[in-house]
C-alpha atoms as a PDB file:
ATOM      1  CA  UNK A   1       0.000   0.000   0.000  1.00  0.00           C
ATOM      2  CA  UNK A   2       1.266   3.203  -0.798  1.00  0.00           C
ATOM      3  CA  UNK A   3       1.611   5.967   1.545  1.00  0.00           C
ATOM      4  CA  UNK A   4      -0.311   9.158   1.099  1.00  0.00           C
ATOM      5  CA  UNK A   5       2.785  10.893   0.717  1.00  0.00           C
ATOM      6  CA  UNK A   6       4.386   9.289  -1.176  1.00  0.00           C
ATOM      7  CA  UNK A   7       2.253  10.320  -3.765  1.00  0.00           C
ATOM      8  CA  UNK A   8       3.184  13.879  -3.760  1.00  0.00           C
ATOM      9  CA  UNK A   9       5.373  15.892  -6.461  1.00  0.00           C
ATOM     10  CA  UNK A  10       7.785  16.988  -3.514  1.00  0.00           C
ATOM     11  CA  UNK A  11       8.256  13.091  -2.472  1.00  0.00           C
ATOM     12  CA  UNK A  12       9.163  12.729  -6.563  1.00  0.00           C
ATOM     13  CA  UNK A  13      11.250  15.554  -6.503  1.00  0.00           C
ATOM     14  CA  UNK A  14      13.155  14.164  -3.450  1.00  0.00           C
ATOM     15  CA  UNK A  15      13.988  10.580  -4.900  1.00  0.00           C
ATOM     16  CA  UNK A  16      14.948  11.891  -8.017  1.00  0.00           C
ATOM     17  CA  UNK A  17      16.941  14.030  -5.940  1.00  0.00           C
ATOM     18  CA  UNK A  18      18.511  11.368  -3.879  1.00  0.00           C
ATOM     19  CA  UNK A  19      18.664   9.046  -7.189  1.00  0.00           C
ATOM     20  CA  UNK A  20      21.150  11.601  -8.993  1.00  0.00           C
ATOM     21  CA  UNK A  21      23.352  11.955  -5.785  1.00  0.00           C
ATOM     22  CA  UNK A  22      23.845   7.982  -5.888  1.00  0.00           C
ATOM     23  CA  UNK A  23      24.260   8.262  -9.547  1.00  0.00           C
ATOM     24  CA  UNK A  24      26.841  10.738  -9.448  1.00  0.00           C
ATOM     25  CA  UNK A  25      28.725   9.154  -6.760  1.00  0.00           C
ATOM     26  CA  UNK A  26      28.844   6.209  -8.643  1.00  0.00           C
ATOM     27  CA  UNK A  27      30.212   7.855 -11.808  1.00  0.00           C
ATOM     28  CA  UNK A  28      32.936  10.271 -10.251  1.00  0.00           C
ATOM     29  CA  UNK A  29      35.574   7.326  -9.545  1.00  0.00           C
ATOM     30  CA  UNK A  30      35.106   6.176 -12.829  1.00  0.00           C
ATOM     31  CA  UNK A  31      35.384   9.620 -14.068  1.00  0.00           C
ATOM     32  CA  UNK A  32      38.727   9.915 -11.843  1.00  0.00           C
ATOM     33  CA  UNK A  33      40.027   6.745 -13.618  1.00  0.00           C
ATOM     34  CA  UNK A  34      39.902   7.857 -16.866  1.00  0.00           C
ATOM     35  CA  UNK A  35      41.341  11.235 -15.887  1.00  0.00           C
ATOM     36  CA  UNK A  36      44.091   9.385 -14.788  1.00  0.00           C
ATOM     37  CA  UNK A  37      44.812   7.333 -17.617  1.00  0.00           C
ATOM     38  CA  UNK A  38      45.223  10.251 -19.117  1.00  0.00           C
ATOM     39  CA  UNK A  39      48.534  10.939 -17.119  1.00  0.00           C
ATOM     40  CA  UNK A  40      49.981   7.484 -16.725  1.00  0.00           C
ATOM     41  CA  UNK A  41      49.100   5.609 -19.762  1.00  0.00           C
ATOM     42  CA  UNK A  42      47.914   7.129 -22.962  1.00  0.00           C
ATOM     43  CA  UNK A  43      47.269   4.307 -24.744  1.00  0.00           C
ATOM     44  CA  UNK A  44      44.473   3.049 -22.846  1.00  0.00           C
ATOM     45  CA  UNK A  45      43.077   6.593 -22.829  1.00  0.00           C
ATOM     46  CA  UNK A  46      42.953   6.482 -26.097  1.00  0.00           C
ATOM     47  CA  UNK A  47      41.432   3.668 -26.437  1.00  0.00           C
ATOM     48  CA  UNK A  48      38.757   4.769 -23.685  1.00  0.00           C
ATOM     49  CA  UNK A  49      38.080   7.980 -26.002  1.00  0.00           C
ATOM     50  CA  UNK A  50      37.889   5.932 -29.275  1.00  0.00           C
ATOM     51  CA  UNK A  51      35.089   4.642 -27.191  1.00  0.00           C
ATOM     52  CA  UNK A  52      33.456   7.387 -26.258  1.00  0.00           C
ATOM     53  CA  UNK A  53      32.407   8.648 -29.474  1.00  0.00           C
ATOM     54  CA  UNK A  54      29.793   6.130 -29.996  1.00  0.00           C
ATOM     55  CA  UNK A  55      26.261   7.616 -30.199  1.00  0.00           C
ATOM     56  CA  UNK A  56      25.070   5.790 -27.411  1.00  0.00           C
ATOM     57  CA  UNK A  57      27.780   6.878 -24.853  1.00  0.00           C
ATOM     58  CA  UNK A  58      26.718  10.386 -26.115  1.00  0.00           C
ATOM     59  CA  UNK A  59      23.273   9.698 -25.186  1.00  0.00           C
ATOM     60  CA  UNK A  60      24.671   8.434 -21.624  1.00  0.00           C
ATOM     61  CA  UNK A  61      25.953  11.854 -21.598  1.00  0.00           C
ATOM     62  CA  UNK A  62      23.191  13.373 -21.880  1.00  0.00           C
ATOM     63  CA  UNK A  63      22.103  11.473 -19.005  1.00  0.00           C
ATOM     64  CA  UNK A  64      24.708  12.571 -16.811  1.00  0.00           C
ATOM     65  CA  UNK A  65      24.327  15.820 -17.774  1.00  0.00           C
ATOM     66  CA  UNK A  66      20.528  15.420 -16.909  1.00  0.00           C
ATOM     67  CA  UNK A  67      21.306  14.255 -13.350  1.00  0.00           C
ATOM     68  CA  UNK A  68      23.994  16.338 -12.675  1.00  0.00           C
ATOM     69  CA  UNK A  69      21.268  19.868 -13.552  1.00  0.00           C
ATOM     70  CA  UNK A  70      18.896  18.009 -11.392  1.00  0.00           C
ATOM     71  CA  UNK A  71      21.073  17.511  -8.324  1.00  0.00           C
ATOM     72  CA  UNK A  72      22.463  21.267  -8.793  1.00  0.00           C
ATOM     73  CA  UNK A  73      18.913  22.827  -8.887  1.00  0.00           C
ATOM     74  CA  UNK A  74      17.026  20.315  -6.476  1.00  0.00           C
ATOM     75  CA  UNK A  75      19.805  20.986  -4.460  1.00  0.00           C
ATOM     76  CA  UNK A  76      19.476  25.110  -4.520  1.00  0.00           C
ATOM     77  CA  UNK A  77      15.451  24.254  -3.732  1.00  0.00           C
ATOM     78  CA  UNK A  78      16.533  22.776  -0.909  1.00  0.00           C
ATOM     79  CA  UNK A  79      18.140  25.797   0.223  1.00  0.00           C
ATOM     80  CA  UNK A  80      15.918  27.663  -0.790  1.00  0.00           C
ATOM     81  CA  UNK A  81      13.460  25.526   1.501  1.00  0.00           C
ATOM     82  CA  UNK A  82      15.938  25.505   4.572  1.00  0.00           C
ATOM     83  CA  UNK A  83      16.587  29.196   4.481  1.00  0.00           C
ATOM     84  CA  UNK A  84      13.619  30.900   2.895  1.00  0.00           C
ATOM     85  CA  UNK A  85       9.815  31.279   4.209  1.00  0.00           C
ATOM     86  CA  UNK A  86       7.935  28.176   3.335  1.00  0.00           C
ATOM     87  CA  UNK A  87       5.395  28.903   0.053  1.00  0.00           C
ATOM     88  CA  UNK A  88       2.464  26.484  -0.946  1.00  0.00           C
ATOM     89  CA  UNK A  89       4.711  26.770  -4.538  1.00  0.00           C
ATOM     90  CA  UNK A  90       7.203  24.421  -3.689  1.00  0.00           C
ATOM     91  CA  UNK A  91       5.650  22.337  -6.396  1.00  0.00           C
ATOM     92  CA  UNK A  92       6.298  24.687  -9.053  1.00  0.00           C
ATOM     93  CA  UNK A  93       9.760  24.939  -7.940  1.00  0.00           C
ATOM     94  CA  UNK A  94      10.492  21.110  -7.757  1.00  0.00           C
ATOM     95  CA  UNK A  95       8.739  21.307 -11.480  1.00  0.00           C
ATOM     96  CA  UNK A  96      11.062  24.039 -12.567  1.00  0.00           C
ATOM     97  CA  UNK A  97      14.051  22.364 -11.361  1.00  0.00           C
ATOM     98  CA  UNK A  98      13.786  19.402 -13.250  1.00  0.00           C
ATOM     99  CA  UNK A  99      12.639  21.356 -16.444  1.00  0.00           C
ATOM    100  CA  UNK A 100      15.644  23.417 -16.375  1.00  0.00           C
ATOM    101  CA  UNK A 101      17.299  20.219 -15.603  1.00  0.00           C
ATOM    102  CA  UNK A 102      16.346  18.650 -18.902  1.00  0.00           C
ATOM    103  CA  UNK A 103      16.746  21.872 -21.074  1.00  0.00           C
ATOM    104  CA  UNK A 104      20.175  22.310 -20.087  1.00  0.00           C
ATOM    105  CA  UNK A 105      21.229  18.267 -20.398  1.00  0.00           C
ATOM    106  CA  UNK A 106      19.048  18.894 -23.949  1.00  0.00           C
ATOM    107  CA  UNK A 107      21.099  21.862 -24.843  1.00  0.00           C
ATOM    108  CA  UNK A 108      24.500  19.413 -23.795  1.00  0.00           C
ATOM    109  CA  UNK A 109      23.318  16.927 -26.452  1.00  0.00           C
ATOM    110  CA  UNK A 110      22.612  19.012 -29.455  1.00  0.00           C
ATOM    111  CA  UNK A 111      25.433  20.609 -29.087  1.00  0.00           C
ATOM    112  CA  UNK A 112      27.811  17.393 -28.623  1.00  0.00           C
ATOM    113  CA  UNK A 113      26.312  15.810 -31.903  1.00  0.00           C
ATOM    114  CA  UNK A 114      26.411  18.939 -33.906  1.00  0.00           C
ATOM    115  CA  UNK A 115      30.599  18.669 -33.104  1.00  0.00           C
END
């Protein structure tokens, strides 16, 4: 059974929250690796950026980018909630948050696969 609020936009907006935190903490050792196969050994770097440039790791980007913009502006309507009045508009703000989130991960993508 699921709980009355749990079936809020705020609860939403908080697991998608939490979801892109785990996500990104996941990604940023891998991200570290790479960086630093870029210093010790070029060859496998290379080989890791040959890789990259398939269409569907683009399309991961976009997904990163997409999490990323929606930890970054969940995150400032969290401050916004911890430091600011409450307002009944919270919704609207979790809403904008994630709609900014996917026009700036959007604007990421058309611009990586007009390069």
């Amino acid at each position: 059974m699921i709980k009355p609020h749990r079936n809020q936009p705020l609860w939403y907006a908080f697991i998608l929250h939490r979801f892109s935190g785990i996500a990104l903490a996941v990604f940023l050792p891998l991200h570290f690796y790479v960086l630093g196969l870029s210093i010790n050994n070029s060859k496998d770097f290379d080989k890791v950026m040959h890789w990259a440039e398939q269409p569907w790791v683009k399309l991961a980007e976009f997904g990163l980018v997409f999490l990323l913009a929606v930890h970054l502006f969940g995150g400032l309507r969290l401050l916004a909630l911890e430091f600011l009045p409450w307002r009944s508009s919270q919704k609207t703000y979790a809403a904008i948050a994630v709609a900014l989130a996917f026009l700036l991960a959007t604007g990421f993508l058309l611009r990586v696969f007009q390069a």
